[in-house]
Structures are given as structure tokens and as C-alpha cells.
C-alpha atoms as a PDB file:
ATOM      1  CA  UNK A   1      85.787  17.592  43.924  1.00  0.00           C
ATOM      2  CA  UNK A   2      83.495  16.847  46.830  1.00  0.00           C
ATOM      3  CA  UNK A   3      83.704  19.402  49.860  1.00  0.00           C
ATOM      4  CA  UNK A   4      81.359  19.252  52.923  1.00  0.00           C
ATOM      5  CA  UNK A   5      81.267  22.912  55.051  1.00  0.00           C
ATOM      6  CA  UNK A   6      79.692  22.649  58.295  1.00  0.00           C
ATOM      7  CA  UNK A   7      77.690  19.891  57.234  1.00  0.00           C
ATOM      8  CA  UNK A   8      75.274  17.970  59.536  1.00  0.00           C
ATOM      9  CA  UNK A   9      71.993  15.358  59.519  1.00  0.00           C
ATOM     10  CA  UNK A  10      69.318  15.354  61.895  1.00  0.00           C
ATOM     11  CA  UNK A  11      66.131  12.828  62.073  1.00  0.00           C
ATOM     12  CA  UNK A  12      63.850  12.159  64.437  1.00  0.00           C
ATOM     13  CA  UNK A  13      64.579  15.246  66.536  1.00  0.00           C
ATOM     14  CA  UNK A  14      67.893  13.982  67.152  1.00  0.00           C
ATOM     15  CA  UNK A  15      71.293  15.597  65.464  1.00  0.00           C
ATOM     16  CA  UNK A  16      73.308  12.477  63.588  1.00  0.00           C
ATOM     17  CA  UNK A  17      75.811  14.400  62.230  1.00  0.00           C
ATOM     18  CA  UNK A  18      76.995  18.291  62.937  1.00  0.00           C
ATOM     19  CA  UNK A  19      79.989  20.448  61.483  1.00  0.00           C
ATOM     20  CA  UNK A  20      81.385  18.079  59.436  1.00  0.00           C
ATOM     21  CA  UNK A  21      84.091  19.973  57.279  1.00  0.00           C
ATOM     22  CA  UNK A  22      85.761  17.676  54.451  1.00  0.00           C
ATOM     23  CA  UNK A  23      87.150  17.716  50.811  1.00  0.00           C
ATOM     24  CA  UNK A  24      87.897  14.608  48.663  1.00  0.00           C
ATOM     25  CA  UNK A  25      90.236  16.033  46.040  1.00  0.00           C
ATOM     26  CA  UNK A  26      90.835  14.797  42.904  1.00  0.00           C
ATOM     27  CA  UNK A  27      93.152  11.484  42.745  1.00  0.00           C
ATOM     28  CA  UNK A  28      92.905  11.246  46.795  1.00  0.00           C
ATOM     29  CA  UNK A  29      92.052   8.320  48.978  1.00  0.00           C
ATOM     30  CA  UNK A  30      90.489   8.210  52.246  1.00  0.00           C
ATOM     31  CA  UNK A  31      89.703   5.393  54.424  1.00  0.00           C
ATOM     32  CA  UNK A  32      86.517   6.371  56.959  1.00  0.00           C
ATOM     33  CA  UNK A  33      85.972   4.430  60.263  1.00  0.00           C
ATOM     34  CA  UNK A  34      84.081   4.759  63.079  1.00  0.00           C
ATOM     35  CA  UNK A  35      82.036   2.492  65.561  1.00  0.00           C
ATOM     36  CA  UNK A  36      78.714   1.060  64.471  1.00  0.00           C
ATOM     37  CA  UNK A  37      75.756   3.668  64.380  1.00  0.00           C
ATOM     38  CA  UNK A  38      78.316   6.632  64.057  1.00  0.00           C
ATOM     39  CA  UNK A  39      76.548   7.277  60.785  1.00  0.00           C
ATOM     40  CA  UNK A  40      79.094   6.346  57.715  1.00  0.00           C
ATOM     41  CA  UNK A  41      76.934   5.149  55.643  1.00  0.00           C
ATOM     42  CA  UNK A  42      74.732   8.539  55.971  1.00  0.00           C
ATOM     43  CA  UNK A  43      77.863  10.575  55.287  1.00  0.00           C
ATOM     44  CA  UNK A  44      78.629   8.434  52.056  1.00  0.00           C
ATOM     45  CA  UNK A  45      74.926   9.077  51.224  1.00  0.00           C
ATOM     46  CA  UNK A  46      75.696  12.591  51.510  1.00  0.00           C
ATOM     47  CA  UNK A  47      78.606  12.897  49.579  1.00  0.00           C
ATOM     48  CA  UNK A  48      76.956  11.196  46.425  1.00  0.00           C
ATOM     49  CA  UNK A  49      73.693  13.007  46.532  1.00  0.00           C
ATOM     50  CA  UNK A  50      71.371  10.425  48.348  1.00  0.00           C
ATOM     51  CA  UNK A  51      70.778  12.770  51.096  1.00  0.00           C
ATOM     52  CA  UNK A  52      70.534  16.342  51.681  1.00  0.00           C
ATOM     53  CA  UNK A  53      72.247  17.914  54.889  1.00  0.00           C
ATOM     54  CA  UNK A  54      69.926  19.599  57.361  1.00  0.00           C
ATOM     55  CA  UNK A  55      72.810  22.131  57.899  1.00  0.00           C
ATOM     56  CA  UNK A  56      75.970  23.382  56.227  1.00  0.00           C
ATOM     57  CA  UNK A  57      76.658  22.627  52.553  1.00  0.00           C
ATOM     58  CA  UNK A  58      77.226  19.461  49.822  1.00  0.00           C
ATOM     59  CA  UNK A  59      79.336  21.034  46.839  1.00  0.00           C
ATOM     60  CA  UNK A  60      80.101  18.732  43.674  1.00  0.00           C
ATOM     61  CA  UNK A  61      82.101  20.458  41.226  1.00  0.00           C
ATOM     62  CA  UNK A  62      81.052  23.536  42.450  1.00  0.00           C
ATOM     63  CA  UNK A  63      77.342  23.207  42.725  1.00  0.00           C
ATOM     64  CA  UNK A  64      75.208  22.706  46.005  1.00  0.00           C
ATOM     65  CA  UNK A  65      73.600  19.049  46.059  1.00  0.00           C
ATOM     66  CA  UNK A  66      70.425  20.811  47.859  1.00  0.00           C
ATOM     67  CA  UNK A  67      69.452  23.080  44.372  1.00  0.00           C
ATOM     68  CA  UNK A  68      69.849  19.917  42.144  1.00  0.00           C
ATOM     69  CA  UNK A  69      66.993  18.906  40.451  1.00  0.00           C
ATOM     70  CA  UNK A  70      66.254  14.755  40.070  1.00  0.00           C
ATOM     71  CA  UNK A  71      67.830  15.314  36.418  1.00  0.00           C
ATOM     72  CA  UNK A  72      70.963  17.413  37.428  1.00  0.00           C
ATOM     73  CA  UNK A  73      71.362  14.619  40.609  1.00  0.00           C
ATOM     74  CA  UNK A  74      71.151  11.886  38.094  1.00  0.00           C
ATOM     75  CA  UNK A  75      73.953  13.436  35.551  1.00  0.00           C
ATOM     76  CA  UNK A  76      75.990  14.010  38.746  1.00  0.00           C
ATOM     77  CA  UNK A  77      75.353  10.605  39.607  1.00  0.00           C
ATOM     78  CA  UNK A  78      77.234   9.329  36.830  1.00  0.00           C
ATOM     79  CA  UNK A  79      80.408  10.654  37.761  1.00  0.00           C
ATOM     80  CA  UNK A  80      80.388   9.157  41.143  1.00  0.00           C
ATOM     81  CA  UNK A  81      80.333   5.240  41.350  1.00  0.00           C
ATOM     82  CA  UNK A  82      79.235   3.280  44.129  1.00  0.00           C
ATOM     83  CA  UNK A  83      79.501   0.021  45.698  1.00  0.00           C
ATOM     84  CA  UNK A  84      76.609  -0.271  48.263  1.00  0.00           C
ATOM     85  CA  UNK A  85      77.417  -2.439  51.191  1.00  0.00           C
ATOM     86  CA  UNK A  86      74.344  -4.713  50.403  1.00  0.00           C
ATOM     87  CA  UNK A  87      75.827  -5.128  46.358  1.00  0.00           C
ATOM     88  CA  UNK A  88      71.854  -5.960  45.283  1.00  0.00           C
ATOM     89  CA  UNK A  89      71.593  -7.302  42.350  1.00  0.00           C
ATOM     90  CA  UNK A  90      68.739  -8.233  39.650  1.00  0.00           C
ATOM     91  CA  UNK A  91      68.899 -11.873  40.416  1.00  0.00           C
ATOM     92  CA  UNK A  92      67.317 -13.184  36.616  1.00  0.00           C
ATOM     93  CA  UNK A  93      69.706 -11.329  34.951  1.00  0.00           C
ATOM     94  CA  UNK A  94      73.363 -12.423  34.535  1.00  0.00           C
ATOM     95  CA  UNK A  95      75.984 -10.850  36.197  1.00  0.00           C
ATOM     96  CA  UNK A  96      77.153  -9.406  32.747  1.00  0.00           C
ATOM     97  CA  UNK A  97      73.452  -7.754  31.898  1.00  0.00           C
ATOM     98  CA  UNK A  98      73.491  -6.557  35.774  1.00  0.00           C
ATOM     99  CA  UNK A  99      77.498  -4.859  35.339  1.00  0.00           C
ATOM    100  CA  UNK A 100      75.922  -3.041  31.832  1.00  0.00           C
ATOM    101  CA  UNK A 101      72.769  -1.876  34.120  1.00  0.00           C
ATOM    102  CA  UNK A 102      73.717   1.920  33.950  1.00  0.00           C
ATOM    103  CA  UNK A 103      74.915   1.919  30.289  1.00  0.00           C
ATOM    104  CA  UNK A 104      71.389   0.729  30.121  1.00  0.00           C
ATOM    105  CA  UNK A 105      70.137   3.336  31.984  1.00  0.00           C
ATOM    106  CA  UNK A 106      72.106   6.320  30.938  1.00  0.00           C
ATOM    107  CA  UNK A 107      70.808   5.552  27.082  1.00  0.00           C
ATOM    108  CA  UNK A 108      73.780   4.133  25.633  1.00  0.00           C
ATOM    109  CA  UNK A 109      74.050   1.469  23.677  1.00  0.00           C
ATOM    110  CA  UNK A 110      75.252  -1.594  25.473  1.00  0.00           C
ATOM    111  CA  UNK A 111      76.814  -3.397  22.196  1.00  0.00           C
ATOM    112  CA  UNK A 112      78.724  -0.404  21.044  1.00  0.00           C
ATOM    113  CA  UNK A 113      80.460  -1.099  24.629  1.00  0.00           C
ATOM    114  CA  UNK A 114      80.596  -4.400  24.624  1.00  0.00           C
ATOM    115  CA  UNK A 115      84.594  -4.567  24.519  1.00  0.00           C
ATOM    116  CA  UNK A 116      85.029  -2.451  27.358  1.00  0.00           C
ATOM    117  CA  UNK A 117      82.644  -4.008  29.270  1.00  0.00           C
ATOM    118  CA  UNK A 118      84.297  -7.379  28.553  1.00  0.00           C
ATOM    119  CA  UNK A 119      87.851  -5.843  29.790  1.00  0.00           C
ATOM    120  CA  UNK A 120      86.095  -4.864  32.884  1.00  0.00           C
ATOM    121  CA  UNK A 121      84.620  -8.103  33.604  1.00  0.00           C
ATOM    122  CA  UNK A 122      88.585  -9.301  33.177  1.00  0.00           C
ATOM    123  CA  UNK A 123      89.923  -6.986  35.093  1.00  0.00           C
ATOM    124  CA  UNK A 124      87.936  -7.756  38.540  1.00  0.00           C
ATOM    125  CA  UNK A 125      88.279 -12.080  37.703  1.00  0.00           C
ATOM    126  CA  UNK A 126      84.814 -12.213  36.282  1.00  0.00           C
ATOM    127  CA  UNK A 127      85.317 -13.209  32.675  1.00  0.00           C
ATOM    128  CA  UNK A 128      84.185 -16.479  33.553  1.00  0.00           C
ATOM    129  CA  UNK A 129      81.808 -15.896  35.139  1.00  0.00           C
ATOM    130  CA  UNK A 130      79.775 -12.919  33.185  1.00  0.00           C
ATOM    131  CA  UNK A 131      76.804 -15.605  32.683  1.00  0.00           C
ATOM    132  CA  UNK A 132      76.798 -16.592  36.086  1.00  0.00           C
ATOM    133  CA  UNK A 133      73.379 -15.358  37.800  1.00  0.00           C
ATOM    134  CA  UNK A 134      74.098 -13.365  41.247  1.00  0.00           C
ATOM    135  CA  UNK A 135      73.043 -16.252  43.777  1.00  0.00           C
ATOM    136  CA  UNK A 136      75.129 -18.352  42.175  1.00  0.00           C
ATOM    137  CA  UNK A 137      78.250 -16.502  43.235  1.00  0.00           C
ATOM    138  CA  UNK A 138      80.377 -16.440  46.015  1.00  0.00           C
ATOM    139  CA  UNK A 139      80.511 -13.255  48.485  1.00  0.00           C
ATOM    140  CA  UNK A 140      83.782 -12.089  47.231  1.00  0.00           C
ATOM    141  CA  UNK A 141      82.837 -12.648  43.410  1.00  0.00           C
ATOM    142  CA  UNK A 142      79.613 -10.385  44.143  1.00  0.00           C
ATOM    143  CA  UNK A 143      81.753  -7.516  45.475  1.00  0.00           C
ATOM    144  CA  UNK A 144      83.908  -7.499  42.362  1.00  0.00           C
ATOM    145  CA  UNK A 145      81.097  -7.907  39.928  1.00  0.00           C
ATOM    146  CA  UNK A 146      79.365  -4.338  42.161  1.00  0.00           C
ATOM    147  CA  UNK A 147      82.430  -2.752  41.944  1.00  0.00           C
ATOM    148  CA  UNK A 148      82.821  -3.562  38.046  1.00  0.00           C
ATOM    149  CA  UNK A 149      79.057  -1.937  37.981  1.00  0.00           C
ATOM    150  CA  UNK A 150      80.144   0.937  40.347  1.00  0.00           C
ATOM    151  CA  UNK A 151      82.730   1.745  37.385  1.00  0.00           C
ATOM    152  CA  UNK A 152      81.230   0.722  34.255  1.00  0.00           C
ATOM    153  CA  UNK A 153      80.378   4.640  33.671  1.00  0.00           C
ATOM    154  CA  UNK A 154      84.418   5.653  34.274  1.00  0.00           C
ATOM    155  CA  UNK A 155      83.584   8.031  36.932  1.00  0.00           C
ATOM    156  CA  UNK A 156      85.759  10.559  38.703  1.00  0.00           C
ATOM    157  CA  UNK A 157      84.716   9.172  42.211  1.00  0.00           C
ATOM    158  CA  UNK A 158      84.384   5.550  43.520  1.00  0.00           C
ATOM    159  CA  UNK A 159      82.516   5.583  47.299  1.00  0.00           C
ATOM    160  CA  UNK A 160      82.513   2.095  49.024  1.00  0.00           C
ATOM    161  CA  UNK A 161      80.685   0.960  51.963  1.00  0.00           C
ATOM    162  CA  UNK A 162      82.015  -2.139  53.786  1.00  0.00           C
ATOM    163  CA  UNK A 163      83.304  -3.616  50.590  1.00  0.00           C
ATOM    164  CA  UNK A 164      85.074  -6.241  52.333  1.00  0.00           C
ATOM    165  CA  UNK A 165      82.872  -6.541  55.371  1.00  0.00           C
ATOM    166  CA  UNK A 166      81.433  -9.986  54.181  1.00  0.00           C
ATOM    167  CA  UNK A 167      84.246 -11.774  52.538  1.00  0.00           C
ATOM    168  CA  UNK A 168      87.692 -13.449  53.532  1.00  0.00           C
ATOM    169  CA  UNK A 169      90.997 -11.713  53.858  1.00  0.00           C
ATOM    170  CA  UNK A 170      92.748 -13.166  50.831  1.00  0.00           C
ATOM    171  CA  UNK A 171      89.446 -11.513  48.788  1.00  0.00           C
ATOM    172  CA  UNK A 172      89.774  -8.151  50.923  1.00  0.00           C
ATOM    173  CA  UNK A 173      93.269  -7.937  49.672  1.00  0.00           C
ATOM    174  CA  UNK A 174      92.029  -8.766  45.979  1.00  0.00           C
ATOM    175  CA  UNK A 175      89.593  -5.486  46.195  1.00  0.00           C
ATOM    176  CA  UNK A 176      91.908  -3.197  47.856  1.00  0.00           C
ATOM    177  CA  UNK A 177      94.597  -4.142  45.332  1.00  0.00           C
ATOM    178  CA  UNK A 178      91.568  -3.089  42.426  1.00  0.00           C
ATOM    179  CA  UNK A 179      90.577   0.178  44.543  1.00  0.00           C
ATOM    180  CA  UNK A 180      94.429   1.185  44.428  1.00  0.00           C
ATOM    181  CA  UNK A 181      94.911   0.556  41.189  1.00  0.00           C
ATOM    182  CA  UNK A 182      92.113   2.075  40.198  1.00  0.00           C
ATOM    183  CA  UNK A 183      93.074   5.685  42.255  1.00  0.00           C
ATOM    184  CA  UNK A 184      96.629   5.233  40.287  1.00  0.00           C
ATOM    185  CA  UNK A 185      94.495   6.112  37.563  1.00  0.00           C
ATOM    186  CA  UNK A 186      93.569   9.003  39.147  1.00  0.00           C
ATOM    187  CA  UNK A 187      90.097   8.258  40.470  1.00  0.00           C
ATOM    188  CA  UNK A 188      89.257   9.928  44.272  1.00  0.00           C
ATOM    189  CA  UNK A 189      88.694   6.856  46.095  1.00  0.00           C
ATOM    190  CA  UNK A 190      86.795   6.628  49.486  1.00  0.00           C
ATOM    191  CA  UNK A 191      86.458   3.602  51.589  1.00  0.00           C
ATOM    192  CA  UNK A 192      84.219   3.337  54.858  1.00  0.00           C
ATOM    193  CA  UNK A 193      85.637   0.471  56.503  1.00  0.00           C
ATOM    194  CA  UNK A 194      85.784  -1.037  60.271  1.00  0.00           C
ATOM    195  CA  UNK A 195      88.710  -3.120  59.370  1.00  0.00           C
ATOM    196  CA  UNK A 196      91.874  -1.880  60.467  1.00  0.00           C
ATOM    197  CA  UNK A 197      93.920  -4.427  59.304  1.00  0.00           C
ATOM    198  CA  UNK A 198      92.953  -3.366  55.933  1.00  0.00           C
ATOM    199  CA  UNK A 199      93.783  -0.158  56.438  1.00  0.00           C
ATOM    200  CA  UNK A 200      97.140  -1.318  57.430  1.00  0.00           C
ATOM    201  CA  UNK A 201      97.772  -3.350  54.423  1.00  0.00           C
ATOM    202  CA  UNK A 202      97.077  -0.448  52.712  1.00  0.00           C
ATOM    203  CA  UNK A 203      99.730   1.458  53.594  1.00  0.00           C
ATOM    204  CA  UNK A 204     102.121  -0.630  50.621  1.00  0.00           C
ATOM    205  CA  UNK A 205      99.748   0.444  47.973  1.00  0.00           C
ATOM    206  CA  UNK A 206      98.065   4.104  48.705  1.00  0.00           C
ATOM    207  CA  UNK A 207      98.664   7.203  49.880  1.00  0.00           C
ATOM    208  CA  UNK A 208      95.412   7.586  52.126  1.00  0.00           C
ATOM    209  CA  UNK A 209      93.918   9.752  55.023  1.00  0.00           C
ATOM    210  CA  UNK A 210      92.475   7.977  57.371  1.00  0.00           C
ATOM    211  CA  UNK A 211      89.077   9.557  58.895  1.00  0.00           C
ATOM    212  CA  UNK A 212      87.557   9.049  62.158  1.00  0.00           C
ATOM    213  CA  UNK A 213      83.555   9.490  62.454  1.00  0.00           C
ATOM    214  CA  UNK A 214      82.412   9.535  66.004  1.00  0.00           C
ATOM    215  CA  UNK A 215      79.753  11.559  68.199  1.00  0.00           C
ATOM    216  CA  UNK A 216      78.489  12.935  65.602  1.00  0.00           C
ATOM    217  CA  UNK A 217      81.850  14.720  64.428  1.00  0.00           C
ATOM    218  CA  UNK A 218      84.919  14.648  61.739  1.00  0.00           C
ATOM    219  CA  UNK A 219      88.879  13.781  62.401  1.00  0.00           C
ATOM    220  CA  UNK A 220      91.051  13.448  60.074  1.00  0.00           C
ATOM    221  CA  UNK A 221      94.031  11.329  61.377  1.00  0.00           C
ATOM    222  CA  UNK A 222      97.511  10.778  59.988  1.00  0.00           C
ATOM    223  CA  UNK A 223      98.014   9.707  56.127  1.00  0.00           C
ATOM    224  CA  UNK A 224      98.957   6.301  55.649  1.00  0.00           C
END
């Protein structure tokens, strides 16, 4: 579980963020909005260990994101996935080397998983496409191919920034469909979104909250 308590984020002398208060639970699913500059993507970054809070506490499972060290972030790391809203990719590799990127990483051996990793690749569409380099594919292709990256390491959380902020509806549908399916499973999902007609489509497929960031504070509106 992630749980903010009176969180907040200041830089440059100014205050960003203040008294946040928030818990994704285990198997929940939250949609956050807010107007431009509100500061989402700095309370995603918060709730997966990229930042620190100037005030008020991060707890994952328990322990403070502030007394981590780089190795205890890391191992927390792999229980949270991510799917940035800028989905970089190495472009020389293929998208099926860049999916198998934090097996890589995390030491494991990439051919021992080399079934799994081919189920993933069919379960966003990809199969086809697994030699494909990243400029060769199409906006909604690359957010499938980050999100199969994002959950490569079967974490407990999936955090998503704009994943549908750069591709058509029929697409947006596609990747809400996978998100939902994949919080069936139990996974907390959490979405930062300005698209309220996908939070509306939602509403056949989730249970969700639905948060509001704005002035520098925390809502929580009604559950979808």
C-alpha cells in the first residue's frame, strides 16, 4: 500500500503541493485530474519514490520513502510499474529487447523468461511487432509496448501519466480496457488523466475514485 500523510513539495521558494492525505490500497483504482501545472506528475513522482516530500510522509509497505537508501528505492521500485508520459525508449534496440529492459536490469535472465515475455507482448497486440524498432511505431503501439515494460516485473502497483494523452480514442479505449483488466487481477492501478471522457467510459469496466488535484491540494470525488 501507498499512503501520503500531510504530504507536500516545495521548489523554488514556492509550495507546489501541501497536506496531501491519500492511500492507494491494494486492488484499487484511481483516476487523478487536475488542470495543467497543478502538479500530477510530481505527485506520481512521489508516490513511486522519484521524489521526496518537503513535508508530511511517503509510506510503501510500511516504510518512509525519505530513509530509503538508492538500493532499498530500487527493490521498491520493482514492485511499482510505470508508464511515463514521454514512453522513451532505446531507439537501436527492438521493442522486444526494450519490454525485457528491467529483467535486464534486475539480474535475471532474460531467456529463462522468454515465454512470459512473449505472452506479454500478445497480450498488449505487440506480437508482431516485438522486432519493430520504437520510431517505427505508431503512438498508440508505443504506449502498449511502455505499459508491457511498466509490467514485465508483475508488480503490485501500475502508475500512469497521460497514457492516452497522445493517441486516438479507439486506442484510449484499447489501454483502459488493459489497465482494467489488469486491476481485475488485483493490481492498484492509478491513472493521471485530463480526459474525462475516459474517465466516463470507465465507469463499465472499474470501480475507481476519481481525484481532483488543484491549488496545491487533494479531493477525492465520488467513485465511478
Amino acid at each position: 500500500m501507498i499512503e501520503l500523510r500531510g504530504v507536500g513539495y516545495s521548489y523554488g521558494g514556492g509550495n507546489l503541493l501541501s497536506g496531501l492525505d491519500l492511500e492507494l490500497t491494494p486492488g484499487s483504482f484511481h483516476f487523478l485530474t487536475g488542470p495543467s501545472g497543478a502538479g500530477k506528475t510530481t505527485l506520481l513522482k512521489l508516490c513511486y519514490g522519484d521524489l521526496k516530500p518537503t513535508a508530511g510522509a511517503v509510506t510503501i509497505d510500511g516504510r518512509d520513502s525519505r530513509r530509503m537508501d538508492r538500493d532499498g528505492l530500487a527493490r521498491m521500485r520493482r514492485r511499482i510499474g510505470v508508464v511515463h508520459q514521454d514512453c522513451q525508449f532505446i531507439d537501436h534496440l527492438s521493442i522486444h529487447e526494450n519490454v525485457a529492459l528491467p529483467l535486464t536490469v534486475a539480474g535475471r535472465d532474460v531467456a529463462v523468461e522468454a515465454a512470459n515475455l512473449e505472452q506479454l507482448l500478445g497480450w498488449v497486440g505487440l506480437s508482431r511487432r516485438a522486432n519493430a524498432l520504437p520510431p517505427e511505431l505508431s503512438g498508440g503501439e508505443r504506449q502498449r509496448a511502455a505499459l508491457a515494460r511498466a509490467i514485465i516485473m508483475d508488480p503490485d502497483v501500475i502508475i500512469a501519466d497521460e497514457p492516452t494523452g497522445n493517441i486516438d480514442w479507439d486506442m484510449s479505449k484499447r489501454l483502459l480496457s488493459l489497465l482494467a483488466e489488469l486491476n481485475r487481477m488485483g493490481k492498484t492501478v492509478l491513472v493521471a488523466t485530463h480526459d474525462l471522457a475516459l474517465i466516463r467510459a470507465a465507469k463499465a469496466q472499474v470501480t475507481a475514485r476519481v481525484l481532483r488535484l488543484a491549488g496545491g491540494t487533494l479531493s477525492a470525488g465520488t467513485e465511478l
